[in-house]
C-alpha atoms as a PDB file:
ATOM      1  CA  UNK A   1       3.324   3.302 -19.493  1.00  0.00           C
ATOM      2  CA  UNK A   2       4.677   0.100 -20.994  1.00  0.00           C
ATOM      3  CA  UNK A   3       5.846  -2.748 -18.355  1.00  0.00           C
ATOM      4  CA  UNK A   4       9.136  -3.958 -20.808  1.00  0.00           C
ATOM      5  CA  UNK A   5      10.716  -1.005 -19.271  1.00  0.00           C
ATOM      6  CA  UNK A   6      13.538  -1.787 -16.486  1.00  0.00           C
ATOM      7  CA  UNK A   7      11.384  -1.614 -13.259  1.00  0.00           C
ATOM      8  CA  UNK A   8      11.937  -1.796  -9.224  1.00  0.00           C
ATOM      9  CA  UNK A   9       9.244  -4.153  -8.066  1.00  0.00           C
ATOM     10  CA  UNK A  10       7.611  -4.044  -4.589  1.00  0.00           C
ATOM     11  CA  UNK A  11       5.076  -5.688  -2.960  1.00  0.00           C
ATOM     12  CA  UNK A  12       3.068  -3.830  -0.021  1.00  0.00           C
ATOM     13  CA  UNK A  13      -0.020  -5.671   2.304  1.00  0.00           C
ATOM     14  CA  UNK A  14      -2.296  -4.070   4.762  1.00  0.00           C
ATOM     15  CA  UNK A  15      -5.132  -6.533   6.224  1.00  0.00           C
ATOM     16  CA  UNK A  16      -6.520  -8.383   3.039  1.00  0.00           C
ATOM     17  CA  UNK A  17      -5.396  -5.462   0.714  1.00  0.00           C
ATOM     18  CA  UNK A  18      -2.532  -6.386  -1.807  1.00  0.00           C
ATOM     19  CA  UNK A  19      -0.031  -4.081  -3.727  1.00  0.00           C
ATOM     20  CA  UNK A  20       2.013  -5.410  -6.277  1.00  0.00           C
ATOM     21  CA  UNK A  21       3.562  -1.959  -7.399  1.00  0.00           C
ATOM     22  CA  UNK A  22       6.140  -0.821 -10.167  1.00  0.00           C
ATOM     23  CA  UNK A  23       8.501   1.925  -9.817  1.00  0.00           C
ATOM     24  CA  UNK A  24       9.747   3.070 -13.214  1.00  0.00           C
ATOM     25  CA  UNK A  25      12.678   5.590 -13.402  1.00  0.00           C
ATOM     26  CA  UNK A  26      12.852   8.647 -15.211  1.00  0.00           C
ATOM     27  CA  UNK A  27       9.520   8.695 -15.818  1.00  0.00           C
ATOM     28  CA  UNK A  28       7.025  11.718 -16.017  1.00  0.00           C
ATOM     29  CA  UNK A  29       5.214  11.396 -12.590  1.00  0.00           C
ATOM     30  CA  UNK A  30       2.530   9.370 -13.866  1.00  0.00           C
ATOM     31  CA  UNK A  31       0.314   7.115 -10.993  1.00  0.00           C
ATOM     32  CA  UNK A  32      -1.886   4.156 -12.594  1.00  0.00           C
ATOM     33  CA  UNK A  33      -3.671   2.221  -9.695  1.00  0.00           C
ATOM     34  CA  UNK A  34      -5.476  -0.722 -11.710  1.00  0.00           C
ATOM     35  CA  UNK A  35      -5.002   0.921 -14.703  1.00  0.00           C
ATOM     36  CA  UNK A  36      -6.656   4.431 -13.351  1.00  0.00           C
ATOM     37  CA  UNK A  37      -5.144   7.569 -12.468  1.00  0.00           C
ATOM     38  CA  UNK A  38      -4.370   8.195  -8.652  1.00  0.00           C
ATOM     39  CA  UNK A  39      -6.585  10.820  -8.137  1.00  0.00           C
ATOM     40  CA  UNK A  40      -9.354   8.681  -9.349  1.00  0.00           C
ATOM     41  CA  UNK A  41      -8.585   5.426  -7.751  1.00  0.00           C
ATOM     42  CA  UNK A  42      -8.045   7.096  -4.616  1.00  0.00           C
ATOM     43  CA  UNK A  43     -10.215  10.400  -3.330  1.00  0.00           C
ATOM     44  CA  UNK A  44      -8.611  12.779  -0.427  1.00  0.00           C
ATOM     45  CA  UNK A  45      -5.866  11.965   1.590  1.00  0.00           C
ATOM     46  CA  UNK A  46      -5.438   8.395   0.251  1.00  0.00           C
ATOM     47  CA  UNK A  47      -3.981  10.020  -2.819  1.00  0.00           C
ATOM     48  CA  UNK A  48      -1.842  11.752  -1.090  1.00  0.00           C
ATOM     49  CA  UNK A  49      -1.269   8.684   1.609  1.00  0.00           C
ATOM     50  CA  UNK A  50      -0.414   6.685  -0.852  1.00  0.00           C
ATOM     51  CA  UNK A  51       2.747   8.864  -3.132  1.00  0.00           C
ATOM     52  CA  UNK A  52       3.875   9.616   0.753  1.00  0.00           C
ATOM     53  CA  UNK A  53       7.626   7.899   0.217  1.00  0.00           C
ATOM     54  CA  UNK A  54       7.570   9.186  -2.832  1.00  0.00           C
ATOM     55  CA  UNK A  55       6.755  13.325  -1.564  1.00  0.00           C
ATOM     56  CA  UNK A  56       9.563  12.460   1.510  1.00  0.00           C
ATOM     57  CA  UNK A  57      12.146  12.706  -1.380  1.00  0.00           C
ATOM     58  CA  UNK A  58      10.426  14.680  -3.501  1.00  0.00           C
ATOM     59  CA  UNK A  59      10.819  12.779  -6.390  1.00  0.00           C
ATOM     60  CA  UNK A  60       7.258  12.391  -7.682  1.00  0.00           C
ATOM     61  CA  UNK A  61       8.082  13.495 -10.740  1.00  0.00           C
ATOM     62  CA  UNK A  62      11.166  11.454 -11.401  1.00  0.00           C
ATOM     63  CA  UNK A  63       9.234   7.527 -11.411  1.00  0.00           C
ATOM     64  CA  UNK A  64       6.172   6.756 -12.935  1.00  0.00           C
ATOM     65  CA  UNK A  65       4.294   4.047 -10.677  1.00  0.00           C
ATOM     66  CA  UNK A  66       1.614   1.122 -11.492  1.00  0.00           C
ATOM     67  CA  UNK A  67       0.321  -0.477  -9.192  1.00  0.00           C
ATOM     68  CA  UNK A  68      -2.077  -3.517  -9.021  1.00  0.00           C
ATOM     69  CA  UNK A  69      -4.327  -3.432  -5.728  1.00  0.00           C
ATOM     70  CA  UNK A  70      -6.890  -6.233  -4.934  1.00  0.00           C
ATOM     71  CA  UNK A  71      -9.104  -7.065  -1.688  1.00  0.00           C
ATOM     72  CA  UNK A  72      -9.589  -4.736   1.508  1.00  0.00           C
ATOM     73  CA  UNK A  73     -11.074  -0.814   1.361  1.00  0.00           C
ATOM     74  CA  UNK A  74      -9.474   2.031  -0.326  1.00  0.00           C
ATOM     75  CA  UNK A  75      -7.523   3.229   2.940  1.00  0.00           C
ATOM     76  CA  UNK A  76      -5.931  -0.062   3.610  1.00  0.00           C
ATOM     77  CA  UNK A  77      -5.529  -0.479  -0.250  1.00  0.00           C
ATOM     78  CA  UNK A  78      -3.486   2.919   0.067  1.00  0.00           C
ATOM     79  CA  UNK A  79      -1.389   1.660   2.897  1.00  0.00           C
ATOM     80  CA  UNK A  80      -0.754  -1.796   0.769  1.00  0.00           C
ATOM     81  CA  UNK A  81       0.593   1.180  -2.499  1.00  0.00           C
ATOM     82  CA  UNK A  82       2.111   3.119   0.298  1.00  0.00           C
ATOM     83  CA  UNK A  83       4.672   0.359   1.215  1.00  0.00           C
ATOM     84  CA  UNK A  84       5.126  -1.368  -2.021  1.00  0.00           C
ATOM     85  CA  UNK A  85       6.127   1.913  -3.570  1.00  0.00           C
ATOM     86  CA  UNK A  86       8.468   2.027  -0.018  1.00  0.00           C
ATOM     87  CA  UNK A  87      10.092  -1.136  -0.778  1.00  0.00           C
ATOM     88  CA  UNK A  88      10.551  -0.407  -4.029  1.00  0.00           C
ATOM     89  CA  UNK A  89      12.386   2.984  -3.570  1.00  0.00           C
ATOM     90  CA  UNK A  90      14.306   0.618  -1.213  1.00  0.00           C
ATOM     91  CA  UNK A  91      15.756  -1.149  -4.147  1.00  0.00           C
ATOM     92  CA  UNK A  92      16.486   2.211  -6.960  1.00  0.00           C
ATOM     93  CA  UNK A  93      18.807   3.471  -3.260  1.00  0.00           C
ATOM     94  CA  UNK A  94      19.154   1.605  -0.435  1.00  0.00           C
ATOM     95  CA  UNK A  95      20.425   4.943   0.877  1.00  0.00           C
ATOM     96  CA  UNK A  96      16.679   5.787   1.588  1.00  0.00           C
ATOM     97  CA  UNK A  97      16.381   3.403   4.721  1.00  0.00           C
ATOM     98  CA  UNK A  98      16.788   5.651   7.125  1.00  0.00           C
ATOM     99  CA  UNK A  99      14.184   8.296   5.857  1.00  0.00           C
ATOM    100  CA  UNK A 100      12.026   5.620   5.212  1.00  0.00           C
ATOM    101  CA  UNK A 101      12.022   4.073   8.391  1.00  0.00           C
ATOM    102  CA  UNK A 102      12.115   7.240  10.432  1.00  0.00           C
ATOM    103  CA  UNK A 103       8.585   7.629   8.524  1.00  0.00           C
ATOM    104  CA  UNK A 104       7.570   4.462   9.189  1.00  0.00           C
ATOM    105  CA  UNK A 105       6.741   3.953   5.727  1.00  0.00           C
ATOM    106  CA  UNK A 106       8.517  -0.020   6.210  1.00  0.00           C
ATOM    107  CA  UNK A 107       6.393  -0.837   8.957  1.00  0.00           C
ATOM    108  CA  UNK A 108       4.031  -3.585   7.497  1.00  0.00           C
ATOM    109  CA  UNK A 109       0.664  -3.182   9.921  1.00  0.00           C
ATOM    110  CA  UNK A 110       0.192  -6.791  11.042  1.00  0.00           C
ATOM    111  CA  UNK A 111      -3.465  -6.162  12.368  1.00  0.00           C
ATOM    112  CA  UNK A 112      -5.986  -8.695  10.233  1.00  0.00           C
ATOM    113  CA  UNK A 113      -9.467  -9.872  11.533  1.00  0.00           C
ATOM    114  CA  UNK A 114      -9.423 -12.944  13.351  1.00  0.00           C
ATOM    115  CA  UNK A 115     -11.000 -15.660  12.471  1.00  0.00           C
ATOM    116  CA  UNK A 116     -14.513 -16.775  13.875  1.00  0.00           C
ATOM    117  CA  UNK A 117     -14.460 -20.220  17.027  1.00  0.00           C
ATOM    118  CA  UNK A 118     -17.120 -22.397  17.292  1.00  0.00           C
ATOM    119  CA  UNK A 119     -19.515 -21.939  19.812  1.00  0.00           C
ATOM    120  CA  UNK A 120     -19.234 -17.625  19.551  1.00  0.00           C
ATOM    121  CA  UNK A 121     -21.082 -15.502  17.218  1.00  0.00           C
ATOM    122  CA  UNK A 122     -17.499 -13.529  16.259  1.00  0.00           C
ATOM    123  CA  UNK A 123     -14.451 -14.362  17.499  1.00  0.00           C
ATOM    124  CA  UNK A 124     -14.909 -13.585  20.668  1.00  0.00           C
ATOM    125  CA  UNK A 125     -18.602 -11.995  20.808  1.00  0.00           C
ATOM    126  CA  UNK A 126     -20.171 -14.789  23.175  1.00  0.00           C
ATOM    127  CA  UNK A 127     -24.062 -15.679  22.901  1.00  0.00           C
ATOM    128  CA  UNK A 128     -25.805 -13.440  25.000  1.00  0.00           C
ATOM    129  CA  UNK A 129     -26.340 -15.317  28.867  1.00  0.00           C
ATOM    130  CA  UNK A 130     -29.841 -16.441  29.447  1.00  0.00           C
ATOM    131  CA  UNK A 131     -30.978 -17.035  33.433  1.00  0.00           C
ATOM    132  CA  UNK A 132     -33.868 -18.652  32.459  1.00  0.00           C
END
């Protein structure tokens, strides 16, 4: 795939994972997560997890996608593709809101880990209370 190509851009987060993720049209179907194929970036369902907006529409075969995905695990790193690849449909046809949201595909998941206080051994896990 060559990036000098007209593109849709999106960008997709899940807790520390990032997606910055290319949708190029008429394209073969190909999926390049970091510069590997999908199947061998992700394993399982996050393969399949993360082409989701794409299979709603069936149109797999119509973009080619590259994606660049740092921090977080593969699952949230699939969720980060997932709605970068959302977004960017969003932009080819802005018909595809509905679906989309129906399938909660736009729904950003807000949930990070919270930070550690002072004074607690997480953020909330108190010390353990001592009688004598």
């Amino acid at each position: 795939m060559t990036s000098s190509r007209q593109y849709f851009y999106g960008l997709g987060k899940r807790k520390t994972s990032i997606a910055r993720t290319k949708l190029f049209p008429k394209g073969s179907g190909e999926v390049a997560i970091n510069g590997h194929a999908l199947k061998k970036y992700f394993s399982g369902m996050d393969s399949e997890n993360a082409i989701a907006p794409l299979m709603l529409f069936a149109k797999e075969n119509d973009f080619d996608v590259e994606a660049m995905v740092e921090g977080g695990g593969k699952s949230s790193q699939s969720d980060a593709v997932r709605l970068g690849i959302s977004r960017a449909l969003l932009l080819s046809d802005p018909e595809m809101r509905l679906e989309l949201k129906r399938a909660g595909f736009l729904h950003r998941d807000p949930r990070i880990k919270e930070r550690k206080k002072p004074g607690l051994k997480r953020a909330r896990r108190a010390p353990q209370w001592q009688k004598r």
